[in-house]
N, C-alpha and C. Protein backbone atom coordinates (compact mmCIF):
# COMPACT_ATOMS: atom_id res chain seq x y z
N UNK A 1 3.67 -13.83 -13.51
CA UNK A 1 2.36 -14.41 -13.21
C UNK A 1 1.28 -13.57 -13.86
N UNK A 2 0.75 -14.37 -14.68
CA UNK A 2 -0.37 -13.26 -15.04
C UNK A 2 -2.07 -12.92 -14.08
N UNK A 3 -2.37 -12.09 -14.87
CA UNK A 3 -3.49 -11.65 -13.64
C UNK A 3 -4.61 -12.43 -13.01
N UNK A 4 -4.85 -13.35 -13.74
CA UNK A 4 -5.50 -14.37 -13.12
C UNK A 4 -4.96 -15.48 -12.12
N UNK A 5 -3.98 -15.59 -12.50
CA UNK A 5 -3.16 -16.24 -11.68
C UNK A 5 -3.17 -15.26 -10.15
N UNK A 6 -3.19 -13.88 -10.09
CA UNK A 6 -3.06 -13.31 -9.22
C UNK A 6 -4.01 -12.89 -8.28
N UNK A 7 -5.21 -13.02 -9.14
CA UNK A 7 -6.55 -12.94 -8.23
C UNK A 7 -6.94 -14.59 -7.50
N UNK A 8 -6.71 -15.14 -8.74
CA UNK A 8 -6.68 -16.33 -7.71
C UNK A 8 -5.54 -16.59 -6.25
N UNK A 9 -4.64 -15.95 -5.90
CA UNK A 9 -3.83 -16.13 -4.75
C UNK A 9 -4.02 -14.82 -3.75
N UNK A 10 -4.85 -13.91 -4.53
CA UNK A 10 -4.83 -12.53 -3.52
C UNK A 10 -5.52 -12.91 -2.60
N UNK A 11 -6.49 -13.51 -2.22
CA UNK A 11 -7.25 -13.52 -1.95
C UNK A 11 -6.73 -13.32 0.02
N UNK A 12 -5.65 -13.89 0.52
CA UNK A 12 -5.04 -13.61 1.24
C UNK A 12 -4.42 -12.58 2.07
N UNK A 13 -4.15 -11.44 1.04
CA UNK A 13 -2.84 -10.65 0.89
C UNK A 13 -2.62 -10.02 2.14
N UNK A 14 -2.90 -9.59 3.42
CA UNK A 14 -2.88 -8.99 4.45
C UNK A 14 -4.05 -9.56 5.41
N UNK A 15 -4.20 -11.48 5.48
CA UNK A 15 -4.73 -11.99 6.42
C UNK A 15 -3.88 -11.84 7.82
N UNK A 16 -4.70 -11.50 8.94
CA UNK A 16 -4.11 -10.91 10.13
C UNK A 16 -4.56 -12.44 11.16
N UNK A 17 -3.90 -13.50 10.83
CA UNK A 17 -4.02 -14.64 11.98
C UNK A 17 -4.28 -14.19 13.14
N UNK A 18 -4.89 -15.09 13.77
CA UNK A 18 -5.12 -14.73 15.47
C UNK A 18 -4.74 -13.03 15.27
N UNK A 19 -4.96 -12.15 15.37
CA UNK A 19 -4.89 -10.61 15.19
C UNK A 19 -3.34 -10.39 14.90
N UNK A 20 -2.73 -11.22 14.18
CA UNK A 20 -1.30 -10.60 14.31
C UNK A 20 -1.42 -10.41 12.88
N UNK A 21 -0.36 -9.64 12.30
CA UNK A 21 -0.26 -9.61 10.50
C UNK A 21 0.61 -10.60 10.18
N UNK A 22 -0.07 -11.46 9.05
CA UNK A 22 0.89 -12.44 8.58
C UNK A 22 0.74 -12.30 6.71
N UNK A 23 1.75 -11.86 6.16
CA UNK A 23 1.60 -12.04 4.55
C UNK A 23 0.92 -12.99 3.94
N UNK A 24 -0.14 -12.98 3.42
CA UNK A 24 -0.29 -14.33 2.56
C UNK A 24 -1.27 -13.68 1.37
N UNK A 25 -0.84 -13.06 0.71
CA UNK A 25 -1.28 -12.40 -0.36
C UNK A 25 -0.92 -12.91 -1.65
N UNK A 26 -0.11 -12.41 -2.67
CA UNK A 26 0.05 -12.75 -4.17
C UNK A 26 1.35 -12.26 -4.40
N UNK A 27 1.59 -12.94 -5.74
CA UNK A 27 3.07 -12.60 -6.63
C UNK A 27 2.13 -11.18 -7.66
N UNK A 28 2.84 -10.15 -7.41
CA UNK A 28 2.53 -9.31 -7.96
C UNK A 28 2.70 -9.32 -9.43
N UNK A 29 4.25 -10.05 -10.00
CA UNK A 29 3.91 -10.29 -11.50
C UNK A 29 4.13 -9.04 -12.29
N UNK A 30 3.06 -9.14 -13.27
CA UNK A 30 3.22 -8.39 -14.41
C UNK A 30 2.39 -7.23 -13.97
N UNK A 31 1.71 -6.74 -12.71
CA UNK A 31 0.65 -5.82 -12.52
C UNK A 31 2.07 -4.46 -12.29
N UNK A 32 2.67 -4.93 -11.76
CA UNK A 32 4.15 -3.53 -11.67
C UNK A 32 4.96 -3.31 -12.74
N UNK A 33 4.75 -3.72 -14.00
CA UNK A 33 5.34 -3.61 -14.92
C UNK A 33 4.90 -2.38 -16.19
N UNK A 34 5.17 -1.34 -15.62
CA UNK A 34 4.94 0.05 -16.14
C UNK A 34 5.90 0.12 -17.65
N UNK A 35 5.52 1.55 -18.18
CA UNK A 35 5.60 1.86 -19.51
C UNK A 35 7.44 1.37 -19.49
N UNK A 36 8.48 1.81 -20.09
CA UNK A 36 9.67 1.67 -20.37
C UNK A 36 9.35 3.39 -20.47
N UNK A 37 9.21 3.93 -20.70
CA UNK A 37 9.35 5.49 -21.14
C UNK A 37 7.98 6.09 -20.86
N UNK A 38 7.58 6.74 -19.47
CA UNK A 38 6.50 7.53 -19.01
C UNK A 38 6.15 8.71 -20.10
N UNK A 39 5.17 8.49 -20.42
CA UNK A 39 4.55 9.65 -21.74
C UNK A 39 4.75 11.21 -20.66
N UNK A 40 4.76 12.49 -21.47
CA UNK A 40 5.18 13.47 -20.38
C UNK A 40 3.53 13.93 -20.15
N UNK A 41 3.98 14.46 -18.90
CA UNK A 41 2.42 14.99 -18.11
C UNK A 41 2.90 16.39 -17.69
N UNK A 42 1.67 16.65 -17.17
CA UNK A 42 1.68 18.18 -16.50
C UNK A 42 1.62 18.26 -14.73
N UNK A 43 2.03 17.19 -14.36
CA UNK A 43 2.25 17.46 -13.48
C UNK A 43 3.61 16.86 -12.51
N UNK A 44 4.21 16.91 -11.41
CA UNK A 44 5.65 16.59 -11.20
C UNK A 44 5.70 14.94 -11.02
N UNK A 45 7.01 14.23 -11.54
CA UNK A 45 7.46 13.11 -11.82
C UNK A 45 8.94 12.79 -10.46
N UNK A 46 8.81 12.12 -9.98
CA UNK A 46 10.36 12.19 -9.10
C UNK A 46 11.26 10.85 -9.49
N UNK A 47 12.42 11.33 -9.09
CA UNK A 47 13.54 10.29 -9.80
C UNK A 47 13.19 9.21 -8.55
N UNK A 48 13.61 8.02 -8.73
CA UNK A 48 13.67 7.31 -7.66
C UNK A 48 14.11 7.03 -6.54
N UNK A 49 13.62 7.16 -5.32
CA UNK A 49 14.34 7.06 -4.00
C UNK A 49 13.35 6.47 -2.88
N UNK A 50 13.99 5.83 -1.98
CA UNK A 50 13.12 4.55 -1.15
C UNK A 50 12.53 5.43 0.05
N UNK A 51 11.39 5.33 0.20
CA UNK A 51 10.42 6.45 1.09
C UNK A 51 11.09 6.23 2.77
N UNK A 52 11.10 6.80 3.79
CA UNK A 52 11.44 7.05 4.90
C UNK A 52 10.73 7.15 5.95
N UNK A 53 9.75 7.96 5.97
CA UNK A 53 9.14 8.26 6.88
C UNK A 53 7.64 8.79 5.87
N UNK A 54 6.48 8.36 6.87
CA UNK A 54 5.16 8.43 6.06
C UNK A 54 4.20 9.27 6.97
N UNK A 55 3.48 10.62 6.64
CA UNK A 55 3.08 11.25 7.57
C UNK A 55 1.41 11.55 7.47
N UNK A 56 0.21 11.22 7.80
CA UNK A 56 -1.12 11.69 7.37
C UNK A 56 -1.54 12.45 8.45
N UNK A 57 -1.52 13.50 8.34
CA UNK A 57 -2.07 14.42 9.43
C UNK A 57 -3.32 14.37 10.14
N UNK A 58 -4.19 14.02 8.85
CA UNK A 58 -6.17 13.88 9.13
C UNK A 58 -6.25 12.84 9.81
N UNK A 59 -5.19 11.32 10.04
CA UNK A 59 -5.22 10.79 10.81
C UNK A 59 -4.33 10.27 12.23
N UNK A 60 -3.49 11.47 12.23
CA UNK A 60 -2.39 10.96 13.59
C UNK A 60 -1.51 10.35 12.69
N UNK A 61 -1.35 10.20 12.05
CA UNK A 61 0.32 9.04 11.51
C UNK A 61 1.40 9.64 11.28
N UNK A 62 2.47 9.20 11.89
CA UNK A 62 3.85 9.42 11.79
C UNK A 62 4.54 8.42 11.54
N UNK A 63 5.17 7.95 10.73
CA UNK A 63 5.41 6.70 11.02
C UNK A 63 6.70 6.44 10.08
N UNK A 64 7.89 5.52 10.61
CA UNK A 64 8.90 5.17 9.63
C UNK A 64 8.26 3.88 8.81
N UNK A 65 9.28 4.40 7.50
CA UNK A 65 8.76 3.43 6.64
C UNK A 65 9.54 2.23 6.19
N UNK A 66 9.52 0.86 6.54
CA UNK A 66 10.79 -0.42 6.23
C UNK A 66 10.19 -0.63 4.97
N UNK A 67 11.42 -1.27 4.46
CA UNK A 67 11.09 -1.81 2.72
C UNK A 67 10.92 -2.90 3.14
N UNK A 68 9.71 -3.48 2.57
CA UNK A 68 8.97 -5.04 2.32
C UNK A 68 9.16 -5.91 1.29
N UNK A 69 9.50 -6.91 0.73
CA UNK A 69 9.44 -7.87 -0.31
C UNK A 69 8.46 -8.51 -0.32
N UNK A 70 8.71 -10.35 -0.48
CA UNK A 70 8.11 -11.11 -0.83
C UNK A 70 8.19 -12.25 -0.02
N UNK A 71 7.41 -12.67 0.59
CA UNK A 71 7.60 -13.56 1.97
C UNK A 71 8.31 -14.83 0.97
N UNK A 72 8.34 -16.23 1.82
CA UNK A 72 9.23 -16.88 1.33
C UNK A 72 8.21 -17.71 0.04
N UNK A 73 6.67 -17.43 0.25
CA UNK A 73 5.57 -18.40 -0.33
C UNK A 73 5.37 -17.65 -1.41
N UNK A 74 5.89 -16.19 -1.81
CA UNK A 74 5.83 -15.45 -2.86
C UNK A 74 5.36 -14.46 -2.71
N UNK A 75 4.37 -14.03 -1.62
CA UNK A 75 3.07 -13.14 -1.51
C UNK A 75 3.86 -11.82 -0.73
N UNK A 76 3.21 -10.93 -0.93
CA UNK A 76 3.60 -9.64 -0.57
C UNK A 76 4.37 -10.28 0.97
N UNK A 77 4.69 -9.36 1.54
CA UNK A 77 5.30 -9.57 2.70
C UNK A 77 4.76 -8.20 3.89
N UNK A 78 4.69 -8.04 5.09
CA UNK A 78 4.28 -7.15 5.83
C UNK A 78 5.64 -6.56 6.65
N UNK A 79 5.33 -5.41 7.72
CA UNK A 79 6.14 -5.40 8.78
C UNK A 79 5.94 -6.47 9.83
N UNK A 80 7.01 -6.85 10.50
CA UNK A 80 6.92 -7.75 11.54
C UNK A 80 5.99 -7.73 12.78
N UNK A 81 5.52 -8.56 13.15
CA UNK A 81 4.71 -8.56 14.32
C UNK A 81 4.94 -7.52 15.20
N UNK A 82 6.41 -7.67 15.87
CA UNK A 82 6.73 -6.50 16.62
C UNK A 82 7.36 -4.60 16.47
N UNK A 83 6.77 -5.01 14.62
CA UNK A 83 6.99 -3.71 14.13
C UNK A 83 5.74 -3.18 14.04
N UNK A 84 4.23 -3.29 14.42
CA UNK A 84 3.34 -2.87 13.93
C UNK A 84 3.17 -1.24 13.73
N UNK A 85 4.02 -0.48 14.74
CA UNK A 85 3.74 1.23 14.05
C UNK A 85 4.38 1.09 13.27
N UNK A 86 5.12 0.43 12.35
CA UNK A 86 5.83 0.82 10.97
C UNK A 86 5.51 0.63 9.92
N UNK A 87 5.72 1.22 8.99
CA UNK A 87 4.68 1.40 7.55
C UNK A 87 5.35 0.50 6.75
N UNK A 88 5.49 -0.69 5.29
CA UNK A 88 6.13 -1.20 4.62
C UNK A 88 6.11 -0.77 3.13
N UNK A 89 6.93 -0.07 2.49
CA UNK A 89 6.71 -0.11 1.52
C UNK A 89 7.15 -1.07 0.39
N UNK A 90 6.63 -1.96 -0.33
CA UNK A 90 7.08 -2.56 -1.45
C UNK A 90 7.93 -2.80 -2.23
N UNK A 91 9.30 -2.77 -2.04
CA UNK A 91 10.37 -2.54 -3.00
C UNK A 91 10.08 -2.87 -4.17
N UNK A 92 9.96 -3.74 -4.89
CA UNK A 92 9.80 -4.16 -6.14
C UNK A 92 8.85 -3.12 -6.96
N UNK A 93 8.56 -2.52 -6.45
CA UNK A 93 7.28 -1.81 -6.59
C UNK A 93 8.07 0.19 -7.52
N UNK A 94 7.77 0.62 -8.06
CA UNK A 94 7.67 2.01 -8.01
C UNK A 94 8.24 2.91 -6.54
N UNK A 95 9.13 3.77 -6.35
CA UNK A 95 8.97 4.44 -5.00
C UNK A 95 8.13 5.95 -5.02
N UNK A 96 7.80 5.72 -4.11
CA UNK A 96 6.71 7.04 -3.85
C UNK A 96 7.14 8.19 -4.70
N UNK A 97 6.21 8.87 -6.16
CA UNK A 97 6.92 10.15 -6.78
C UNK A 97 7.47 9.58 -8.56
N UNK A 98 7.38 8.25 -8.26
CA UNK A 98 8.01 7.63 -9.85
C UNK A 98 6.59 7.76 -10.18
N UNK A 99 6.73 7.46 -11.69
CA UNK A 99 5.40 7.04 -12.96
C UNK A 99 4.55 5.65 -12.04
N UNK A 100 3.61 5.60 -11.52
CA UNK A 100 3.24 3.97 -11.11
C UNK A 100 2.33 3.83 -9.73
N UNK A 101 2.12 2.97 -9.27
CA UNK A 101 1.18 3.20 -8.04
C UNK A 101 2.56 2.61 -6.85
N UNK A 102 2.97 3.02 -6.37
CA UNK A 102 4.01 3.15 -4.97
C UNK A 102 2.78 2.25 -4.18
N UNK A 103 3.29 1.43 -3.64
CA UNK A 103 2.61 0.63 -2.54
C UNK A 103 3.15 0.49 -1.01
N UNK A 104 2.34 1.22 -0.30
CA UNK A 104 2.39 1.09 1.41
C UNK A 104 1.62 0.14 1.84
N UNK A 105 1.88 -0.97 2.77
CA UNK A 105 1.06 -1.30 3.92
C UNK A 105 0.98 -1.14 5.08
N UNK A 106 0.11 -1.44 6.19
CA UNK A 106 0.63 -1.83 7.21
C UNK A 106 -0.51 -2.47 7.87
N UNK A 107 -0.30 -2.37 9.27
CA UNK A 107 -1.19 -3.51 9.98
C UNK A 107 -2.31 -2.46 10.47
N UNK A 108 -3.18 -3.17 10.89
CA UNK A 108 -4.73 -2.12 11.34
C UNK A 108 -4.30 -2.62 12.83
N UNK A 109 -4.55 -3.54 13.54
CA UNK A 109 -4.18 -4.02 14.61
C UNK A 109 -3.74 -5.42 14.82
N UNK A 110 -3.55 -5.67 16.45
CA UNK A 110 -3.13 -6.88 16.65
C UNK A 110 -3.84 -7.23 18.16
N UNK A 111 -3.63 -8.52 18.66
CA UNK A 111 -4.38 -8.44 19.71
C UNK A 111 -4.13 -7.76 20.91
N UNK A 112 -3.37 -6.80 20.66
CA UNK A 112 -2.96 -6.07 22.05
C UNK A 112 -4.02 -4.46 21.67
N UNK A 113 -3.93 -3.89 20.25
CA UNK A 113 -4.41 -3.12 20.45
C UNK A 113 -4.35 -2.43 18.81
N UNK A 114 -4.62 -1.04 18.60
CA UNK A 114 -4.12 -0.73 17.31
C UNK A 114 -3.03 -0.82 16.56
N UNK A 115 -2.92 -0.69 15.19
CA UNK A 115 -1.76 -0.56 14.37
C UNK A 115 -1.67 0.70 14.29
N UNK A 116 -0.56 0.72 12.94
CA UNK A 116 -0.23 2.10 12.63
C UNK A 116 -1.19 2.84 11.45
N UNK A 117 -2.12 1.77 10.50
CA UNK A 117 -2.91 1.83 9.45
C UNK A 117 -4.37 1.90 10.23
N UNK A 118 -4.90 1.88 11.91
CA UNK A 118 -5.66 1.57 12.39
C UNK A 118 -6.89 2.62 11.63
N UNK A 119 -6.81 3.74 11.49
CA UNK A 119 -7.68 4.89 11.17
C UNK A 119 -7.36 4.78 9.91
N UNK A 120 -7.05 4.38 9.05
CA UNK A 120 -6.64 4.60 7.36
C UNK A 120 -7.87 4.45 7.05
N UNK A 121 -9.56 4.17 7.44
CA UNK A 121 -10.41 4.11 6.48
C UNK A 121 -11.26 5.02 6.92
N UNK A 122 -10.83 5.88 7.45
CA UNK A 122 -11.24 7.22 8.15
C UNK A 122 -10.94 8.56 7.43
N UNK A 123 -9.75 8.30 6.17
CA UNK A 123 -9.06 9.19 5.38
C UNK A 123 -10.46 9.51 3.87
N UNK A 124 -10.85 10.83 3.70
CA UNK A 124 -11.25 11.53 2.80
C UNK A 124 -11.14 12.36 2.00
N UNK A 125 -11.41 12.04 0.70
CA UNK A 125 -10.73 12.54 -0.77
C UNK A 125 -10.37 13.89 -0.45
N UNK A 126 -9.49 14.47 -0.91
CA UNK A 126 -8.70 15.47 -0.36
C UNK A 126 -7.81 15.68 0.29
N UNK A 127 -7.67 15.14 1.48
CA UNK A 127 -6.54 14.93 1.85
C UNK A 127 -5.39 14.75 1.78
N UNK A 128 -4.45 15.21 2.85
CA UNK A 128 -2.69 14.88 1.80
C UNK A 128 -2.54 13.83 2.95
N UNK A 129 -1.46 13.46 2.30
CA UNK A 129 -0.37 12.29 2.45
C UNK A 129 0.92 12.60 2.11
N UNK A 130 1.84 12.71 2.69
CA UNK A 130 3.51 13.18 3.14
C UNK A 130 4.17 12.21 3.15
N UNK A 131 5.20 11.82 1.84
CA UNK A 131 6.41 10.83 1.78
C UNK A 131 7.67 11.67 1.82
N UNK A 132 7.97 11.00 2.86
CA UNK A 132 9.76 11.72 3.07
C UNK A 132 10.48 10.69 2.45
N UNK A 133 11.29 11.35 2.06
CA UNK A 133 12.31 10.16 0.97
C UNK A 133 13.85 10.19 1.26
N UNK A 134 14.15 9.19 0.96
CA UNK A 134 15.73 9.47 1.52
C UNK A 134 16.55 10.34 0.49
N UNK A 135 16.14 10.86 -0.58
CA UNK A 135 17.00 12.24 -1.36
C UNK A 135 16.08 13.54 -0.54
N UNK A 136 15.58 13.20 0.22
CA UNK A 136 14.71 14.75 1.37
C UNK A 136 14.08 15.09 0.66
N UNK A 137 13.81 14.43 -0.55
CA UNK A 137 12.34 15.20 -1.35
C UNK A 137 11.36 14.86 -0.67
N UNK A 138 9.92 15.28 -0.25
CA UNK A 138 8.65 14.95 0.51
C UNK A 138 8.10 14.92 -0.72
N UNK A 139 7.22 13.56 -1.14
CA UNK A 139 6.43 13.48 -2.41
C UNK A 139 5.16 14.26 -1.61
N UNK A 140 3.82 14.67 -2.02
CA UNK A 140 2.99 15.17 -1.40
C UNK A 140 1.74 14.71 -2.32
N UNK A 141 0.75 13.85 -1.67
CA UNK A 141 0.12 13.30 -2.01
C UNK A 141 -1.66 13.61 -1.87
N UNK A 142 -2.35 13.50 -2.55
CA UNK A 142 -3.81 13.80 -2.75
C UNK A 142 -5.01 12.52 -2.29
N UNK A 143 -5.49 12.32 -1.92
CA UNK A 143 -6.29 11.08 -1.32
C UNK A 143 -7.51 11.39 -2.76
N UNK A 144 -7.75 10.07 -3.11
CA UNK A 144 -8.51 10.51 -4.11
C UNK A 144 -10.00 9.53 -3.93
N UNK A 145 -9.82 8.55 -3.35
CA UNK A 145 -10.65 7.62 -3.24
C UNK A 145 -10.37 6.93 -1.86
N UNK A 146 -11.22 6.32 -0.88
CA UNK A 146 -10.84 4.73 0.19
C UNK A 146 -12.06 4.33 -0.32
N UNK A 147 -11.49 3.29 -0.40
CA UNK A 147 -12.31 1.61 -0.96
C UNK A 147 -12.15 0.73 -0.18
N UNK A 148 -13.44 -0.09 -0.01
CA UNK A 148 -13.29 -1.16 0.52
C UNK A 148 -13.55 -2.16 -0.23
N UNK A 149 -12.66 -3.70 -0.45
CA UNK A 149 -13.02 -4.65 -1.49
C UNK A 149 -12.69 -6.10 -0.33
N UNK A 150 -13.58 -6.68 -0.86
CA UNK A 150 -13.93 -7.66 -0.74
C UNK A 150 -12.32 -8.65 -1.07
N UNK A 151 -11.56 -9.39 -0.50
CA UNK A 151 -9.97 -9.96 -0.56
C UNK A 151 -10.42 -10.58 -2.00
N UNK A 152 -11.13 -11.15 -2.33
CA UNK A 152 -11.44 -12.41 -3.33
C UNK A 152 -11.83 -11.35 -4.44
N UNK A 153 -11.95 -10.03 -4.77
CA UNK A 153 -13.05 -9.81 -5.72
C UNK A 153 -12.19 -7.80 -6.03
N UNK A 154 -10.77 -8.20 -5.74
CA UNK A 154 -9.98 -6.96 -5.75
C UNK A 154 -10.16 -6.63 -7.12
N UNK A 155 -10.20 -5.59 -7.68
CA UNK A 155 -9.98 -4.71 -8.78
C UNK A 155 -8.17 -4.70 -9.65
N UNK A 156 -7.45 -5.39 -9.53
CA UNK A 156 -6.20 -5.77 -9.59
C UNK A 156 -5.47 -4.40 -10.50
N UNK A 157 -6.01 -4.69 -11.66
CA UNK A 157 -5.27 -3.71 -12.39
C UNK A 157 -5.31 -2.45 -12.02
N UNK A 158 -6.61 -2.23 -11.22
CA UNK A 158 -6.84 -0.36 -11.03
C UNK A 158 -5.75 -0.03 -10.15
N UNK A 159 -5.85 -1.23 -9.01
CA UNK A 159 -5.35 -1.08 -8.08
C UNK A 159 -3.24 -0.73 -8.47
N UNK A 160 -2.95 -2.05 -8.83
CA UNK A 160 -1.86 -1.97 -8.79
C UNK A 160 -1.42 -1.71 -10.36
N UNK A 161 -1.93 -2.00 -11.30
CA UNK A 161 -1.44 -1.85 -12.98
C UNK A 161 -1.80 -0.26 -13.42
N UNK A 162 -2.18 0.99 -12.65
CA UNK A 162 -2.54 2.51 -13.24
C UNK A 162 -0.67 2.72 -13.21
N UNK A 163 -0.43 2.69 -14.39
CA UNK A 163 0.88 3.59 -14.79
C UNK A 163 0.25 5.21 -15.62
N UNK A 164 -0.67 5.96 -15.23
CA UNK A 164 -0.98 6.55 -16.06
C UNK A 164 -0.24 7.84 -15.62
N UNK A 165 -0.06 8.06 -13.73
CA UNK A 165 0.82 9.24 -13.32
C UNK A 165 1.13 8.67 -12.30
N UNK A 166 2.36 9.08 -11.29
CA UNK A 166 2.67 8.93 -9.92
C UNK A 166 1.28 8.86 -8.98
N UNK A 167 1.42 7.91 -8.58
CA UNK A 167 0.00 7.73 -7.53
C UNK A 167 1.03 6.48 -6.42
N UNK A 168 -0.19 6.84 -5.04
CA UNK A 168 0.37 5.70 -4.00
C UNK A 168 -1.07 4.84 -3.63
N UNK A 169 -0.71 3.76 -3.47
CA UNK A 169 -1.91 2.93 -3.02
C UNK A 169 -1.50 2.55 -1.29
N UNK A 170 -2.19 2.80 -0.10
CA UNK A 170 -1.81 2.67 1.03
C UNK A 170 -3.19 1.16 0.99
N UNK A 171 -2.64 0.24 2.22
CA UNK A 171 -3.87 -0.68 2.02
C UNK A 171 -3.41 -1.60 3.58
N UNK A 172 -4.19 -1.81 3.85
CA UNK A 172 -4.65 -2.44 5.32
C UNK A 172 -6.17 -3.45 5.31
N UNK A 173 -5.85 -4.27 6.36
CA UNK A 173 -7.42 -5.33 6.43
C UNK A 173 -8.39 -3.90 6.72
N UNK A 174 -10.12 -4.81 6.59
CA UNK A 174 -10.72 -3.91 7.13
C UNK A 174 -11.59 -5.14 7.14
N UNK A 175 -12.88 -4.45 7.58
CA UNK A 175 -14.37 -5.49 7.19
C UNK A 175 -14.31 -6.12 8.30
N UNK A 176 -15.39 -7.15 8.45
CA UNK A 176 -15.64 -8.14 9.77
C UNK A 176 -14.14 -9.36 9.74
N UNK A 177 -14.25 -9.02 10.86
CA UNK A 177 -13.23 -10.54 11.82
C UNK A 177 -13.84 -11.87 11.05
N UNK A 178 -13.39 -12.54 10.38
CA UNK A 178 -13.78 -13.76 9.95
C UNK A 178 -12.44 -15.04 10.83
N UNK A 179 -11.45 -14.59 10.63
CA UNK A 179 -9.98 -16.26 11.62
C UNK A 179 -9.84 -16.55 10.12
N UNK A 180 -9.16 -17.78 10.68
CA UNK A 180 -8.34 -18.81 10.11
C UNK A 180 -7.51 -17.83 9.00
N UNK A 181 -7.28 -18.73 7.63
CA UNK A 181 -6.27 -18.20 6.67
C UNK A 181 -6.63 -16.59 6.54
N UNK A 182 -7.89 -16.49 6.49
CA UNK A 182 -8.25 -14.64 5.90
C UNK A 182 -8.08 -13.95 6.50
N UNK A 183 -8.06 -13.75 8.26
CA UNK A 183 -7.86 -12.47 8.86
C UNK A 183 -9.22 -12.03 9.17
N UNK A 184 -9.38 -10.76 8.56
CA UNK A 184 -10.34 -9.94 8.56
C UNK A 184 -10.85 -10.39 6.43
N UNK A 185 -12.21 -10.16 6.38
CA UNK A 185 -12.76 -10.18 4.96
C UNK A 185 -12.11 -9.41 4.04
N UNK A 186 -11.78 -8.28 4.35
CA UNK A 186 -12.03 -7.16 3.35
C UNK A 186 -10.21 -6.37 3.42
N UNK A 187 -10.31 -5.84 2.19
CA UNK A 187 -8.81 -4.59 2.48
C UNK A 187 -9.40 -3.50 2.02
N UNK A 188 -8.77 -2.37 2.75
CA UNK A 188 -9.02 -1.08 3.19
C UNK A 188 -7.79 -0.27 2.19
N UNK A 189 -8.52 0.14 1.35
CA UNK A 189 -7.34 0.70 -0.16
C UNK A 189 -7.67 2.28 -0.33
N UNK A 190 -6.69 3.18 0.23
CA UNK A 190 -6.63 4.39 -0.50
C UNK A 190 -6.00 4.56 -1.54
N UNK A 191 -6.42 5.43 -2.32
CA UNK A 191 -5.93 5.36 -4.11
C UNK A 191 -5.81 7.24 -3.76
N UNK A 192 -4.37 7.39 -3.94
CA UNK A 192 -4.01 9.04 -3.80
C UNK A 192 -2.87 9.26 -5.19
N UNK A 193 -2.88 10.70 -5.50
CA UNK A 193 -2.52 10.60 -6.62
C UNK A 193 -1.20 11.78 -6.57
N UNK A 194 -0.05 12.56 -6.50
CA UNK A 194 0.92 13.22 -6.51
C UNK A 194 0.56 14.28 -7.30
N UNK A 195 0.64 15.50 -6.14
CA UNK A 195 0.24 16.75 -6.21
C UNK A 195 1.39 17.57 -6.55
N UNK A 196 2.05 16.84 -5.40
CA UNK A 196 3.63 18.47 -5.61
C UNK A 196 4.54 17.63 -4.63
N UNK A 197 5.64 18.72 -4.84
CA UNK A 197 7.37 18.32 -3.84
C UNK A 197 7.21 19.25 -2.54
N UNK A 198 8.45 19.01 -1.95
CA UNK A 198 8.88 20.16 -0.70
C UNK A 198 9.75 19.58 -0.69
């Protein structure tokens, strides 16, 4: 799908119906489709392995991490209603520590109360971010930016097309309560970039 094609369907991507999370985002396409051969950098690269457990200290999070796909309509997919402390990461996607932007979601809340992403727009540049991985490498991550964008008017390529080094994009609703198909207006996007291992 190319990128227009993709802004036209994002517009969705983490609408939270009646406060619950329901996928209805985009075919990601050609935006995950990184170099064939990562140019070398100066700073650490990790082999691939599917993240585990996701930890932000500056905001309370502990949290296991389920692998997410592609709901059945194409569009990203979330954790389940009754998974809301659990983080999703993207399979199709880069894993936390490769060349590419690694993609987390999760839910901000539901109508009972918070999620596990509830404070994610509370996170400031500097900050780390802790991926445990199932080879026990911890990727260790740098907060470099939170953004807030507008669902209809996302930045696509920054967001998901930077193959330039290992980076993670974490992303949750934010903005005013609007209903129906959208959820909430807005998504809540940290852009962090891979510092070091443990």
């Amino acid at each position: 799908m190319g990128l227009l094609s993709a802004v036209l369907v994002f517009a969705g991507l983490f609408a939270l119906g009646a406060g619950v999370g329901a996928a209805t985002g985009f075919d990601l396409g050609d935006l995950f489709r990184g170099p064939d051969k990562p140019p070398p950098r100066e700073f650490p690269v990790l082999e691939p392995s599917r993240p585990k457990r996701l930890t932000i200290p500056a905001i309370k999070v502990a949290a296991p991490v389920l692998t997410v796909g592609l709901a059945e309509d194409g569009t990203v997919d979330v954790p389940p209603p009754t998974r809301l402390h659990e983080a999703g990461w993207f399979g199709d996607g880069p894993t936390p520590g490769q060349f590419g932007p690694a993609l987390i979601v999760g839910h901000v809340d539901d109508n009972t109360g918070p999620a596990v992403f509830h404070r994610l727009k509370e996170l400031r540049p500097g900050q780390r971010i802790e991926v445990l991985r199932e080879d026990d490498e911890t990727a260790i991550f740098q907060v470099n930016s939170v953004e807030r964008f507008d669902k209809a008017k996302l930045p696509l390529q920054r967001v998901y097309g930077d193959y330039s080094r290992p980076s993670l994009r974490l992303v949750t609703c934010g903005g005013a309560w609007v209903g129906g198909d959208s959820g909430y207006a807005d998504n809540v996007i940290v852009f962090a970039a891979l510092i070091g291992t443990k």
